[in-house]
PDB file of N, CA and C in Angstrom:
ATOM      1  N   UNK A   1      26.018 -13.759   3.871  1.00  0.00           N
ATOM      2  CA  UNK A   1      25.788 -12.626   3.003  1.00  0.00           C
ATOM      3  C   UNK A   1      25.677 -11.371   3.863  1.00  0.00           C
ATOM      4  N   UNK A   2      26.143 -10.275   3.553  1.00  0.00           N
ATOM      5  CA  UNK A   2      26.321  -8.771   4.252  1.00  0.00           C
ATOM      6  C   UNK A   2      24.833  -8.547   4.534  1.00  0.00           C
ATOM      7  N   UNK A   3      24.502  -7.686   5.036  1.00  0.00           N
ATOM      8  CA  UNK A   3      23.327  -7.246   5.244  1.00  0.00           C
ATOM      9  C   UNK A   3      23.784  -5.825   4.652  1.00  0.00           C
ATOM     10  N   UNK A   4      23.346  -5.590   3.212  1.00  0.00           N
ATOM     11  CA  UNK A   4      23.397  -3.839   2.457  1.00  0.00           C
ATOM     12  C   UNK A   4      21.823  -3.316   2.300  1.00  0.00           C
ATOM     13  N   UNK A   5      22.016  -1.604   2.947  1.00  0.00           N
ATOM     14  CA  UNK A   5      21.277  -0.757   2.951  1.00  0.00           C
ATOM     15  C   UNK A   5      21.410   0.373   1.378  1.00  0.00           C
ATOM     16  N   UNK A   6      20.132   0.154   0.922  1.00  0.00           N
ATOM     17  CA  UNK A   6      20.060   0.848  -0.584  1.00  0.00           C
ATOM     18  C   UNK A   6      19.465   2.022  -0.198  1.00  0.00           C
ATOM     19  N   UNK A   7      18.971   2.713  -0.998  1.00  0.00           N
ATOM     20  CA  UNK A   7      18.277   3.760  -1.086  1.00  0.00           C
ATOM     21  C   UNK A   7      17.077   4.252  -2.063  1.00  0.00           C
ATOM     22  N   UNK A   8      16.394   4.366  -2.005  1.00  0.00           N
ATOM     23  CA  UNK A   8      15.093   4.482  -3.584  1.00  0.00           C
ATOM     24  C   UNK A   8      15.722   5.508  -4.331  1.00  0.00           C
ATOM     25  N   UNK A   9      16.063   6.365  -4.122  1.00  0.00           N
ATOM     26  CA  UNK A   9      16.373   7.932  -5.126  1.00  0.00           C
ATOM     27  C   UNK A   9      17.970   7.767  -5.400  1.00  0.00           C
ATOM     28  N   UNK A  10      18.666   6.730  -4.812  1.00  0.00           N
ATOM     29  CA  UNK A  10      19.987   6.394  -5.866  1.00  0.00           C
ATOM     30  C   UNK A  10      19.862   5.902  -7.001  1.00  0.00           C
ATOM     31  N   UNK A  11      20.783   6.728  -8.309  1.00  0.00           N
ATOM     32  CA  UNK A  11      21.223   6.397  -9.241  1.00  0.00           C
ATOM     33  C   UNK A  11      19.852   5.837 -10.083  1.00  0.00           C
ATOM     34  N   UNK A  12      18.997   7.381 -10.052  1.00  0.00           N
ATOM     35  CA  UNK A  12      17.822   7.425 -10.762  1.00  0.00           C
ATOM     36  C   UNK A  12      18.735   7.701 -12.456  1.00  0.00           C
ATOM     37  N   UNK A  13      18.005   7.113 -13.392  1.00  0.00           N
ATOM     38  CA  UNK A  13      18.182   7.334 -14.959  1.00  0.00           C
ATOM     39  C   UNK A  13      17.306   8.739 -15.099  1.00  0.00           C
ATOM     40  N   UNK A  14      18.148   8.951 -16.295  1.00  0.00           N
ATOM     41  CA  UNK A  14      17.793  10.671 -16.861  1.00  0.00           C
ATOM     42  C   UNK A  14      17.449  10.394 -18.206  1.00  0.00           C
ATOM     43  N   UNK A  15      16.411  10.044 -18.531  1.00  0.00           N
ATOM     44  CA  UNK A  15      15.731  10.308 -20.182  1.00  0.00           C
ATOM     45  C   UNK A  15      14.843  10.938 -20.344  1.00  0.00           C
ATOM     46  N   UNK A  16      14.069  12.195 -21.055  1.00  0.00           N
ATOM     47  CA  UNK A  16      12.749  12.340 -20.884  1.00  0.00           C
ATOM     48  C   UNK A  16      12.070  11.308 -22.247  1.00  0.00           C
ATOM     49  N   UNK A  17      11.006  11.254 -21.854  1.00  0.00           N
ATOM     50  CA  UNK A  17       9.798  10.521 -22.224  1.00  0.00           C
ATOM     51  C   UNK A  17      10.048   9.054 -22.214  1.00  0.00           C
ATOM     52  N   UNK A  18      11.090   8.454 -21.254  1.00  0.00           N
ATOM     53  CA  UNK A  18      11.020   6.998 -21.143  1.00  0.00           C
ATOM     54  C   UNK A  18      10.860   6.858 -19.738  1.00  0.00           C
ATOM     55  N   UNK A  19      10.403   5.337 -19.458  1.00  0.00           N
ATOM     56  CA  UNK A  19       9.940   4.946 -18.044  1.00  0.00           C
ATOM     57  C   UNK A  19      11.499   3.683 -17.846  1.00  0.00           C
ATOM     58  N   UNK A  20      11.733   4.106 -17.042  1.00  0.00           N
ATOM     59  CA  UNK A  20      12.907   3.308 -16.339  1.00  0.00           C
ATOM     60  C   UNK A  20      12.064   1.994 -15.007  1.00  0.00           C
ATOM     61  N   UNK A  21      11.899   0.740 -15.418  1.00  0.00           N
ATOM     62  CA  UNK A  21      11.964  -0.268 -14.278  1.00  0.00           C
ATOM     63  C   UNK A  21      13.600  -0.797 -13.555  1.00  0.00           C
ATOM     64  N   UNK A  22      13.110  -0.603 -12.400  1.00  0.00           N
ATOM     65  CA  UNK A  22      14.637  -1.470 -11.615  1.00  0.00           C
ATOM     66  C   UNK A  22      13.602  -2.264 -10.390  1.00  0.00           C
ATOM     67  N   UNK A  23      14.620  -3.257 -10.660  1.00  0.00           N
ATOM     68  CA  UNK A  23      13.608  -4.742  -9.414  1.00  0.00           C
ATOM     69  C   UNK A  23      14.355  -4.474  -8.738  1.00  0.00           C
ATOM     70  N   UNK A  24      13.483  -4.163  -7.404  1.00  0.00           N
ATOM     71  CA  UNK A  24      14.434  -4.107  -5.949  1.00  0.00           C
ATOM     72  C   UNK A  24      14.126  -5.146  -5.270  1.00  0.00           C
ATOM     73  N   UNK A  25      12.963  -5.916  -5.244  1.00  0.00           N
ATOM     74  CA  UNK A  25      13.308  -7.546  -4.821  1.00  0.00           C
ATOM     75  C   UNK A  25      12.230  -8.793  -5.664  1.00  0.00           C
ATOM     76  N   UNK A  26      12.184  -9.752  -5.779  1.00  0.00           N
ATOM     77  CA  UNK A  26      11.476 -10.431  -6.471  1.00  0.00           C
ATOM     78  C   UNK A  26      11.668 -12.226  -5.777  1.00  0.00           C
ATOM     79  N   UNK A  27      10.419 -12.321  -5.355  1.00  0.00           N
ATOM     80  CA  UNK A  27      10.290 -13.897  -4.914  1.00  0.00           C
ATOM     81  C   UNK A  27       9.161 -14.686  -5.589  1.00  0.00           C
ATOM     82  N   UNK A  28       8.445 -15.684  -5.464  1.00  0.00           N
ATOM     83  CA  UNK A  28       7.490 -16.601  -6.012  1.00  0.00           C
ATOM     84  C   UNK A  28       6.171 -15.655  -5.722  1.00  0.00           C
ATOM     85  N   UNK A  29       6.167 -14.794  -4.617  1.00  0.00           N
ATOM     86  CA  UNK A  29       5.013 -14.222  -4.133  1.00  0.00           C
ATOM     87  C   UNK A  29       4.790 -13.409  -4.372  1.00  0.00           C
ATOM     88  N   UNK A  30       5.702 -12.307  -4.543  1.00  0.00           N
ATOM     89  CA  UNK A  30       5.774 -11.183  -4.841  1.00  0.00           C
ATOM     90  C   UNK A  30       6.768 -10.451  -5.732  1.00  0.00           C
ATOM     91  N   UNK A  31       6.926  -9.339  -6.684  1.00  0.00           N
ATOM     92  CA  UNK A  31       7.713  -8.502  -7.040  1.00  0.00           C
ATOM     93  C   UNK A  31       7.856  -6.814  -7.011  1.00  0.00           C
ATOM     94  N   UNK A  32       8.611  -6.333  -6.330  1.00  0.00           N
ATOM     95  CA  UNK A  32       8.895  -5.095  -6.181  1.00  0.00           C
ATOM     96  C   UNK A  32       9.852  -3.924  -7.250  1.00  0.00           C
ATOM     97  N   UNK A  33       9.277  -3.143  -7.512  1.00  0.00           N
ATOM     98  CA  UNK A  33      10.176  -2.251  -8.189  1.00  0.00           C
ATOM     99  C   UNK A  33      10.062  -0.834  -8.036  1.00  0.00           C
ATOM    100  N   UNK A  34      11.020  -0.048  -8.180  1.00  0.00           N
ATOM    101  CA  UNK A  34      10.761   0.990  -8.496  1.00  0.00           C
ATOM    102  C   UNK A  34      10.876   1.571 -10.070  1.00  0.00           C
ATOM    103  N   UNK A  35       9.895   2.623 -10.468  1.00  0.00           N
ATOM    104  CA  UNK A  35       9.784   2.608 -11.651  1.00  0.00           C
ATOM    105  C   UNK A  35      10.206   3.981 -11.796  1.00  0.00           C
ATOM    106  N   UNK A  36      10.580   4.584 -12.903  1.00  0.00           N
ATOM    107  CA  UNK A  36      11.283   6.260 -12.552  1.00  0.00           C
ATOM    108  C   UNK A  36      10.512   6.487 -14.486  1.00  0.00           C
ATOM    109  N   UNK A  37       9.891   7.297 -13.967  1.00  0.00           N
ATOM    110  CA  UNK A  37       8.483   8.011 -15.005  1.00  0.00           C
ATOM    111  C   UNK A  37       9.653   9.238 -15.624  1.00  0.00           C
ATOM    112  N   UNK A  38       9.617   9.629 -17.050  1.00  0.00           N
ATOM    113  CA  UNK A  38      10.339  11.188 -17.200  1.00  0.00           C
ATOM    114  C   UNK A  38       9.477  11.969 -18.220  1.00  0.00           C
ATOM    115  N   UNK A  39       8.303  12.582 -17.777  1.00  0.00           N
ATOM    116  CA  UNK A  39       7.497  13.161 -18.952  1.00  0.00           C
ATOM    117  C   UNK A  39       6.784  11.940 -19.385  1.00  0.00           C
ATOM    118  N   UNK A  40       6.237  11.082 -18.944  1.00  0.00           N
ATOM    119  CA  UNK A  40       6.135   9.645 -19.693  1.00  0.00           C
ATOM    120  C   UNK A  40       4.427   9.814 -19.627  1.00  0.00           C
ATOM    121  N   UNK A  41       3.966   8.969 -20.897  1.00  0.00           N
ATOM    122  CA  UNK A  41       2.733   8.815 -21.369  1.00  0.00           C
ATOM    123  C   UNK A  41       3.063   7.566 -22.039  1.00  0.00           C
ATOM    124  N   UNK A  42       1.746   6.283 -21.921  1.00  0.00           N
ATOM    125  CA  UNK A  42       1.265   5.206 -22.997  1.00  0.00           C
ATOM    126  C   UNK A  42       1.179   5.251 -24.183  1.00  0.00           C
ATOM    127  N   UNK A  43       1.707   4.717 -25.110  1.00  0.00           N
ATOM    128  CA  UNK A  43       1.714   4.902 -26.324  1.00  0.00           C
ATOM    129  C   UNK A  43       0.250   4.812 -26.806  1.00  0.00           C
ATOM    130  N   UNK A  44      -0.351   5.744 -27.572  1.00  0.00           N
ATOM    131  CA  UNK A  44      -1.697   5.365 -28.317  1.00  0.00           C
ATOM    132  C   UNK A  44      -2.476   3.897 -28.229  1.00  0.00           C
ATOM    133  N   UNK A  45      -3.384   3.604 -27.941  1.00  0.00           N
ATOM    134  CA  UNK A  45      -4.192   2.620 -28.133  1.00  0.00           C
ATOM    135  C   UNK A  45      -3.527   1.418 -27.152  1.00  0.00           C
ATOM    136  N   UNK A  46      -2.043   1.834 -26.377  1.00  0.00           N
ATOM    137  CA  UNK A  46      -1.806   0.738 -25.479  1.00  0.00           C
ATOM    138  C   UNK A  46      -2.241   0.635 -24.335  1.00  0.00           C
ATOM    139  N   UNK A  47      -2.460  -0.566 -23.659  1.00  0.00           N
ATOM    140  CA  UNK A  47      -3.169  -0.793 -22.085  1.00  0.00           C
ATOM    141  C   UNK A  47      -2.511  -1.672 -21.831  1.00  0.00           C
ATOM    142  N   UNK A  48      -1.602  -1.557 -20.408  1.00  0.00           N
ATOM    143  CA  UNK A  48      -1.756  -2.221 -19.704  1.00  0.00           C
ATOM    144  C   UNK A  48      -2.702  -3.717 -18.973  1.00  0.00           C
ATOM    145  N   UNK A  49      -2.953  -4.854 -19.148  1.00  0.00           N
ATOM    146  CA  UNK A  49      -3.650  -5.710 -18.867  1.00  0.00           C
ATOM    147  C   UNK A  49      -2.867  -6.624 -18.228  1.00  0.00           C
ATOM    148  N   UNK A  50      -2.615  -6.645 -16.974  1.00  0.00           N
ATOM    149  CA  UNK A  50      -1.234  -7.641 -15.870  1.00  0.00           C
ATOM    150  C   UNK A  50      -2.272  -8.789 -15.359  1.00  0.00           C
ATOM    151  N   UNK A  51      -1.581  -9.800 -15.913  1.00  0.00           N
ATOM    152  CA  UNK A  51      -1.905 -11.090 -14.942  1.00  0.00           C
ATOM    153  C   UNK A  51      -2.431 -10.888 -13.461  1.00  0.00           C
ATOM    154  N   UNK A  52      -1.563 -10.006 -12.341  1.00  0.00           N
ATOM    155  CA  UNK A  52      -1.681 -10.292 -11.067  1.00  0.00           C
ATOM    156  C   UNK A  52      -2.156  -8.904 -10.828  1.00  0.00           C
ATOM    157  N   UNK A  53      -2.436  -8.366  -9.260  1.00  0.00           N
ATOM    158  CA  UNK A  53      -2.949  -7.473  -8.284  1.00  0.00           C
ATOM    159  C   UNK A  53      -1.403  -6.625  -8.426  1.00  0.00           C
ATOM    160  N   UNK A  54      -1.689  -5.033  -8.975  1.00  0.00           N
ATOM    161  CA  UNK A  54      -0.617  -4.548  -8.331  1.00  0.00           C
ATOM    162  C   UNK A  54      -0.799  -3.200  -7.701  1.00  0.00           C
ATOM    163  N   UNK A  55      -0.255  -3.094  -6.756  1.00  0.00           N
ATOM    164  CA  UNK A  55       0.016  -1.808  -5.688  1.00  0.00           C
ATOM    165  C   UNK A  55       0.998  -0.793  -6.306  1.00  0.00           C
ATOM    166  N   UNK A  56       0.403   0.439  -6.355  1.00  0.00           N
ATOM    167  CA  UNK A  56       0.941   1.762  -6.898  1.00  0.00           C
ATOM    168  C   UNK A  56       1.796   3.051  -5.758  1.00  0.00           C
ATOM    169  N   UNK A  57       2.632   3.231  -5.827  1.00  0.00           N
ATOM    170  CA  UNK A  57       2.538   4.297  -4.442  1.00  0.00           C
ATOM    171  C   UNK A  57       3.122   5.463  -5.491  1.00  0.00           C
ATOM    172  N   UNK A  58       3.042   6.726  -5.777  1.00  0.00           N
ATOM    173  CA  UNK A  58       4.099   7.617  -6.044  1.00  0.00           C
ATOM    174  C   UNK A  58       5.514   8.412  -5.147  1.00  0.00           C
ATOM    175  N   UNK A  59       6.007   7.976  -5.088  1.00  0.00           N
ATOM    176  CA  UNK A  59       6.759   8.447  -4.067  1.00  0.00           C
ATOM    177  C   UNK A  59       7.309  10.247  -4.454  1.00  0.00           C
ATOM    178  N   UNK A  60       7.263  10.090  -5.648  1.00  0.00           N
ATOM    179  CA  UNK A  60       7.952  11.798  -6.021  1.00  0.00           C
ATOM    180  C   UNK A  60       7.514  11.982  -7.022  1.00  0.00           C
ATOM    181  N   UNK A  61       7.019  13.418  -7.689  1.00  0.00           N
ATOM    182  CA  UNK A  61       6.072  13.722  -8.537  1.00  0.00           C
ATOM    183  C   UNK A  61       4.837  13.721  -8.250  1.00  0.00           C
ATOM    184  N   UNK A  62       4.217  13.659  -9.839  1.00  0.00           N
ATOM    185  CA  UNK A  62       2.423  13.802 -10.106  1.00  0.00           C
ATOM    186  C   UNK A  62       2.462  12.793 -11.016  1.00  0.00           C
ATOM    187  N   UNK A  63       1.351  12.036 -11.350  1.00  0.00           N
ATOM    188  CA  UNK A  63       0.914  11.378 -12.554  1.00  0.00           C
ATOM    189  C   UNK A  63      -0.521  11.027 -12.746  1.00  0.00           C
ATOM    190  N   UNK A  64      -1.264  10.539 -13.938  1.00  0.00           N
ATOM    191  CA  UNK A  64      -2.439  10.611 -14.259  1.00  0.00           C
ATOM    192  C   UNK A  64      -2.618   9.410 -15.024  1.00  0.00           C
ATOM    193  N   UNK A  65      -3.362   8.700 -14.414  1.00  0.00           N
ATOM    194  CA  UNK A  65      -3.325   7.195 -14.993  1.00  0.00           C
ATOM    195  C   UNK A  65      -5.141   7.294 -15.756  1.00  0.00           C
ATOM    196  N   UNK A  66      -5.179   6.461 -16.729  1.00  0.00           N
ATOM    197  CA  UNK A  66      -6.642   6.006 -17.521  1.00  0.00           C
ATOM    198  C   UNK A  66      -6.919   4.801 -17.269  1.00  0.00           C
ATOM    199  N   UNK A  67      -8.016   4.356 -17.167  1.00  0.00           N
ATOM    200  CA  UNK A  67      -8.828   3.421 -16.685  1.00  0.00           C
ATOM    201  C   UNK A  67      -9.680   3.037 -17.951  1.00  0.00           C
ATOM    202  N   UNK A  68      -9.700   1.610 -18.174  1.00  0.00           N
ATOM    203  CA  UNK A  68     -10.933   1.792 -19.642  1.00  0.00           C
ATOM    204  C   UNK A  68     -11.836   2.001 -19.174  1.00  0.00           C
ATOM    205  N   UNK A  69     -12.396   2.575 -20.068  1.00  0.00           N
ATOM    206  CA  UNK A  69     -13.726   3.310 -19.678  1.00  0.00           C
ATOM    207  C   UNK A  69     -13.763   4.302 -19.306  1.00  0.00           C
ATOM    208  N   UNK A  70     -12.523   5.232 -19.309  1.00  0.00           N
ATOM    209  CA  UNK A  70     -12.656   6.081 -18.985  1.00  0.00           C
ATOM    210  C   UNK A  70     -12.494   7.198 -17.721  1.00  0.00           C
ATOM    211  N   UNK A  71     -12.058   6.326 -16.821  1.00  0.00           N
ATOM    212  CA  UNK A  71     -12.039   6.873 -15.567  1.00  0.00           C
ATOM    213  C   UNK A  71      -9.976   7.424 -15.661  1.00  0.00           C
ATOM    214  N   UNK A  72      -9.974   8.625 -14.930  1.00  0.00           N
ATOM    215  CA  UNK A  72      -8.716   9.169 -15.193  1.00  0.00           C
ATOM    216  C   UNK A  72      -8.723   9.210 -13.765  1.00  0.00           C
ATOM    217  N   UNK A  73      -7.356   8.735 -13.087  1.00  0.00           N
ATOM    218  CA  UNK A  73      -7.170   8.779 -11.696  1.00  0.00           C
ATOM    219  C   UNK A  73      -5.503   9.559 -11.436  1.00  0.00           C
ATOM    220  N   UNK A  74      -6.135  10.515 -10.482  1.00  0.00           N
ATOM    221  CA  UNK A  74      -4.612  11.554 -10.693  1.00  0.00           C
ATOM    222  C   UNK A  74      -3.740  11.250  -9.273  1.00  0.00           C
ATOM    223  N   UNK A  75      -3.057  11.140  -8.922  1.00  0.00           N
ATOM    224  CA  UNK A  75      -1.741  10.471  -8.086  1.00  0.00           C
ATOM    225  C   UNK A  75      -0.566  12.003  -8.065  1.00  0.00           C
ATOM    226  N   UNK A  76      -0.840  12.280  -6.669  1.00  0.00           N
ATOM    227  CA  UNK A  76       0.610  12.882  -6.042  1.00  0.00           C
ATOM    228  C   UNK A  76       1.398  12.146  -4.845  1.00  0.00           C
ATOM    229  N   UNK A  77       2.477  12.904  -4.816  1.00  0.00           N
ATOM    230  CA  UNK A  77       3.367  12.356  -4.234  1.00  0.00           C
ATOM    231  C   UNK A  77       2.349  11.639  -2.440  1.00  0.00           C
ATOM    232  N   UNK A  78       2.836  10.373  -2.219  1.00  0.00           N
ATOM    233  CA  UNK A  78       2.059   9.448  -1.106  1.00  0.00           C
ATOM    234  C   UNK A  78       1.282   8.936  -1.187  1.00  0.00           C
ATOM    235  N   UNK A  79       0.773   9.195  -2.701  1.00  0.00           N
ATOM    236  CA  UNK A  79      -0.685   8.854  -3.077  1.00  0.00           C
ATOM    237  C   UNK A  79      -0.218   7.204  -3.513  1.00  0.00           C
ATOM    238  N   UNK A  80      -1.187   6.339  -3.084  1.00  0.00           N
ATOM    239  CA  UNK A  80      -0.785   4.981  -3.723  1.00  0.00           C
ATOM    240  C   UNK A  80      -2.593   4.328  -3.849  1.00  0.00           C
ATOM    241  N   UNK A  81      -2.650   3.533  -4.703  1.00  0.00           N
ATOM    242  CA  UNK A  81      -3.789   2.681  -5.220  1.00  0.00           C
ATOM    243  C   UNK A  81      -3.733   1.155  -5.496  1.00  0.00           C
ATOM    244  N   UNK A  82      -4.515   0.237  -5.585  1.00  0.00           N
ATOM    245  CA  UNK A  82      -4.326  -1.180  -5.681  1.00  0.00           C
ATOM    246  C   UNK A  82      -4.958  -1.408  -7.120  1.00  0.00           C
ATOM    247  N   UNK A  83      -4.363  -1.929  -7.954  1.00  0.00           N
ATOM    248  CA  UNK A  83      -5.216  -2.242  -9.738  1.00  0.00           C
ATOM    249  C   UNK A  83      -5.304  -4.009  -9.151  1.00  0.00           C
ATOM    250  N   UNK A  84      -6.796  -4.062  -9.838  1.00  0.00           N
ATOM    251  CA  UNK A  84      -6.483  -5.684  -9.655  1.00  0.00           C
ATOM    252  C   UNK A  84      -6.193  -5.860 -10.921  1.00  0.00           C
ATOM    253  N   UNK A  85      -6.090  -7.396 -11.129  1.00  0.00           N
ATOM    254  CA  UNK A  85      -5.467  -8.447 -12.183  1.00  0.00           C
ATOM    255  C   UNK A  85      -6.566  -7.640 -13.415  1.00  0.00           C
ATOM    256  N   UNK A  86      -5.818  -7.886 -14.395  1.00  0.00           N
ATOM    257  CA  UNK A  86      -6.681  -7.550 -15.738  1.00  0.00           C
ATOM    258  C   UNK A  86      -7.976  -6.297 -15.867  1.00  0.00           C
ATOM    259  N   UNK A  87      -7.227  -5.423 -14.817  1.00  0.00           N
ATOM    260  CA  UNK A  87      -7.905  -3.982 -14.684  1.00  0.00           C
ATOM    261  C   UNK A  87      -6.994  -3.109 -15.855  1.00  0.00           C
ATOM    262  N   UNK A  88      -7.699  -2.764 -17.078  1.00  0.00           N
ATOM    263  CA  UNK A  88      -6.870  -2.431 -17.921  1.00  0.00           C
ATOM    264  C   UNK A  88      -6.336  -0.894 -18.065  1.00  0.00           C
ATOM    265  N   UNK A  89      -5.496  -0.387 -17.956  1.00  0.00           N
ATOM    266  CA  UNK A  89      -4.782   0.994 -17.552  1.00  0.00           C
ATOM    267  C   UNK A  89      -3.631   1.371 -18.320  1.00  0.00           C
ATOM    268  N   UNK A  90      -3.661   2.567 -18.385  1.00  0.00           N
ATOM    269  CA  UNK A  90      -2.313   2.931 -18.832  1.00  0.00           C
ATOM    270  C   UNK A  90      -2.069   3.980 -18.274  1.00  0.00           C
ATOM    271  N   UNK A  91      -0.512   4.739 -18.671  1.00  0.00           N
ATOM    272  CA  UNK A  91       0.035   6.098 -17.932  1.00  0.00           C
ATOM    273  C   UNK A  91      -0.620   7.248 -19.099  1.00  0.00           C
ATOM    274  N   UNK A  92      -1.411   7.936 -18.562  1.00  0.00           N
ATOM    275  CA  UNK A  92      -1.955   9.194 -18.999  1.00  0.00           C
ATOM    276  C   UNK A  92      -0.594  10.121 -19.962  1.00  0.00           C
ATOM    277  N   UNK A  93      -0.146  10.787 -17.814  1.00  0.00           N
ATOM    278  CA  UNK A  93       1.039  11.573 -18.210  1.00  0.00           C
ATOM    279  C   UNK A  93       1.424  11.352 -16.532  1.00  0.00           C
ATOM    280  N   UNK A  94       2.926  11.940 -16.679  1.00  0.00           N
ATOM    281  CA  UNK A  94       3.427  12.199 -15.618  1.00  0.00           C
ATOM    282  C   UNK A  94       4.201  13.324 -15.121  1.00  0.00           C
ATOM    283  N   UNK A  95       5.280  13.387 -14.297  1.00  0.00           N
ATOM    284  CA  UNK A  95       5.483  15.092 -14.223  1.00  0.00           C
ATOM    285  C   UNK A  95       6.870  14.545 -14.923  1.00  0.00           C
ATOM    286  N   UNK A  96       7.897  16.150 -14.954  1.00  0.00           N
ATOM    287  CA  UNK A  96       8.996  15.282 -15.655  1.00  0.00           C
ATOM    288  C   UNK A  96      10.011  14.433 -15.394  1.00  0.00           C
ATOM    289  N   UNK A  97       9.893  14.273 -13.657  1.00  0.00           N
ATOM    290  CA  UNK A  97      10.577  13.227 -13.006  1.00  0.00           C
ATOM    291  C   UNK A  97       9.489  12.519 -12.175  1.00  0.00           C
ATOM    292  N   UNK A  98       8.860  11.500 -12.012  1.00  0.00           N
ATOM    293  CA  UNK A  98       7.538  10.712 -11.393  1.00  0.00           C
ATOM    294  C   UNK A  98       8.638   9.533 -10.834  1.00  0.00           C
ATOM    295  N   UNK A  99       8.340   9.203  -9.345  1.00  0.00           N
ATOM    296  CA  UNK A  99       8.760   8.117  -8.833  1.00  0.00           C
ATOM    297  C   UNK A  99       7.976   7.077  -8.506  1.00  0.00           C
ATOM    298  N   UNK A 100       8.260   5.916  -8.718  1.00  0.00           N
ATOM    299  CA  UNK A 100       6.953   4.872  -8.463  1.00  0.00           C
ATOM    300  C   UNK A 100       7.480   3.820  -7.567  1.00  0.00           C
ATOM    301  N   UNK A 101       6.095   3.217  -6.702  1.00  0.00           N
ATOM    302  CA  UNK A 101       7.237   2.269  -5.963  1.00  0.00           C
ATOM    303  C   UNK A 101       5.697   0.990  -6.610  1.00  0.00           C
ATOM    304  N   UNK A 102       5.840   0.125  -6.994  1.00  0.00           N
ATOM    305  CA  UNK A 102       5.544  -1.194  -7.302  1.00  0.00           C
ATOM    306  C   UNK A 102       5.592  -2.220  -6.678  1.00  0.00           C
ATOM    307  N   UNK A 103       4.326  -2.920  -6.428  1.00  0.00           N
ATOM    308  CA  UNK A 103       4.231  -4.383  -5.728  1.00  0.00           C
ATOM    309  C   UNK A 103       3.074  -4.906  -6.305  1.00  0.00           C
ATOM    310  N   UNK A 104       3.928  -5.763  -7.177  1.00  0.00           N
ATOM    311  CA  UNK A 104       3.253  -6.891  -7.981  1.00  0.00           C
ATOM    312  C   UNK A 104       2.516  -7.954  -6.820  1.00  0.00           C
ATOM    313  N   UNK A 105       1.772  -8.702  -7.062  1.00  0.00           N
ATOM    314  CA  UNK A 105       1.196  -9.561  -5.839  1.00  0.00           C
ATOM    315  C   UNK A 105       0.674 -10.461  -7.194  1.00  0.00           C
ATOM    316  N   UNK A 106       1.945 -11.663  -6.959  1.00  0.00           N
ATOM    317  CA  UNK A 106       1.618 -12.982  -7.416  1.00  0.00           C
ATOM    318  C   UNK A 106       0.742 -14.166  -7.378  1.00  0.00           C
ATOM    319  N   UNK A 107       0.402 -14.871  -8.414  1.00  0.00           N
ATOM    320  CA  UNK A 107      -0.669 -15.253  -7.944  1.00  0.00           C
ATOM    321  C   UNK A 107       0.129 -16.971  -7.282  1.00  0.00           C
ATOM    322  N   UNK A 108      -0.629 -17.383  -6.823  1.00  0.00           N
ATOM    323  CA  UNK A 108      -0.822 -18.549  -5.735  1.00  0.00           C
ATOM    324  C   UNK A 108       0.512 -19.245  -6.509  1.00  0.00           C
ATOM    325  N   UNK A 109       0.673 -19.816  -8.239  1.00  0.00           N
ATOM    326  CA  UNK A 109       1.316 -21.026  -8.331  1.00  0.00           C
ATOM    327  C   UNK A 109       2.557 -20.412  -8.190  1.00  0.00           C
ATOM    328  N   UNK A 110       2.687 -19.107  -8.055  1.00  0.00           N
ATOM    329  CA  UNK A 110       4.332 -18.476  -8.039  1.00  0.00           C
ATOM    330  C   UNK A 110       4.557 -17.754  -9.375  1.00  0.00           C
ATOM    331  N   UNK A 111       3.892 -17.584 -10.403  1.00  0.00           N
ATOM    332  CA  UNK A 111       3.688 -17.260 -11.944  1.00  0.00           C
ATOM    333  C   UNK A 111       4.492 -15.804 -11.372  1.00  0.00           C
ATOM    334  N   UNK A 112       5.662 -15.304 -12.289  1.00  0.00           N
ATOM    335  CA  UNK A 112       6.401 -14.136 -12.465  1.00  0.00           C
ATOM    336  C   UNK A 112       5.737 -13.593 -14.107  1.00  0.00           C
TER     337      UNK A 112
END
């Protein structure tokens, strides 16, 4: 198999107010993505609640994540955070292009 070099900021999607996922790698242990934010906010009354540990980085933009209970945590560009498993969250807001880089951290039996 070739050995190919990608890029994160190729052939970003253009919608506002939708969140674009693309898997850039995925094994038993782990899953990676980048996520491309456009004006994007959680729909009313939705949360986030993930099985596993995941790692946040923003790579481009601003965004503003909620915490139940209340806690609002604001993210610029380099800024990255760790949510554990069933830390319940959602996307506040974001700017009108937000880049995300994602690392899911699987748990032990390999569960995707």
């Amino acid at each position: 198999m070739p050995i190919r070099v990608d890029n994160i900021f190729t052939a970003l999607p253009e919608a506002l107010g939708q969140e674009h996922f693309f898997r850039l790698f995925e094994n038993q242990s782990v899953k990676i993505e980048r996520i491309v934010s456009h004006s994007h906010k959680s729909p009313p009354g939705f949360w986030y609640d993930q099985p596993e540990d995941e790692w946040v980085m923003v790579l481009r933009g601003h965004a503003t994540l909620e915490f139940e209970g209340g806690e609002f945590v604001e993210m610029k560009e380099e800024d990255y955070l760790t949510i554990p498993s069933h830390v319940k969250h959602r996307v506040h807001e974001t700017d009108p292009e937000t880049i995300w880089l994602a690392v899911h951290i699987m748990e032990k039996e390999g569960r995707l």
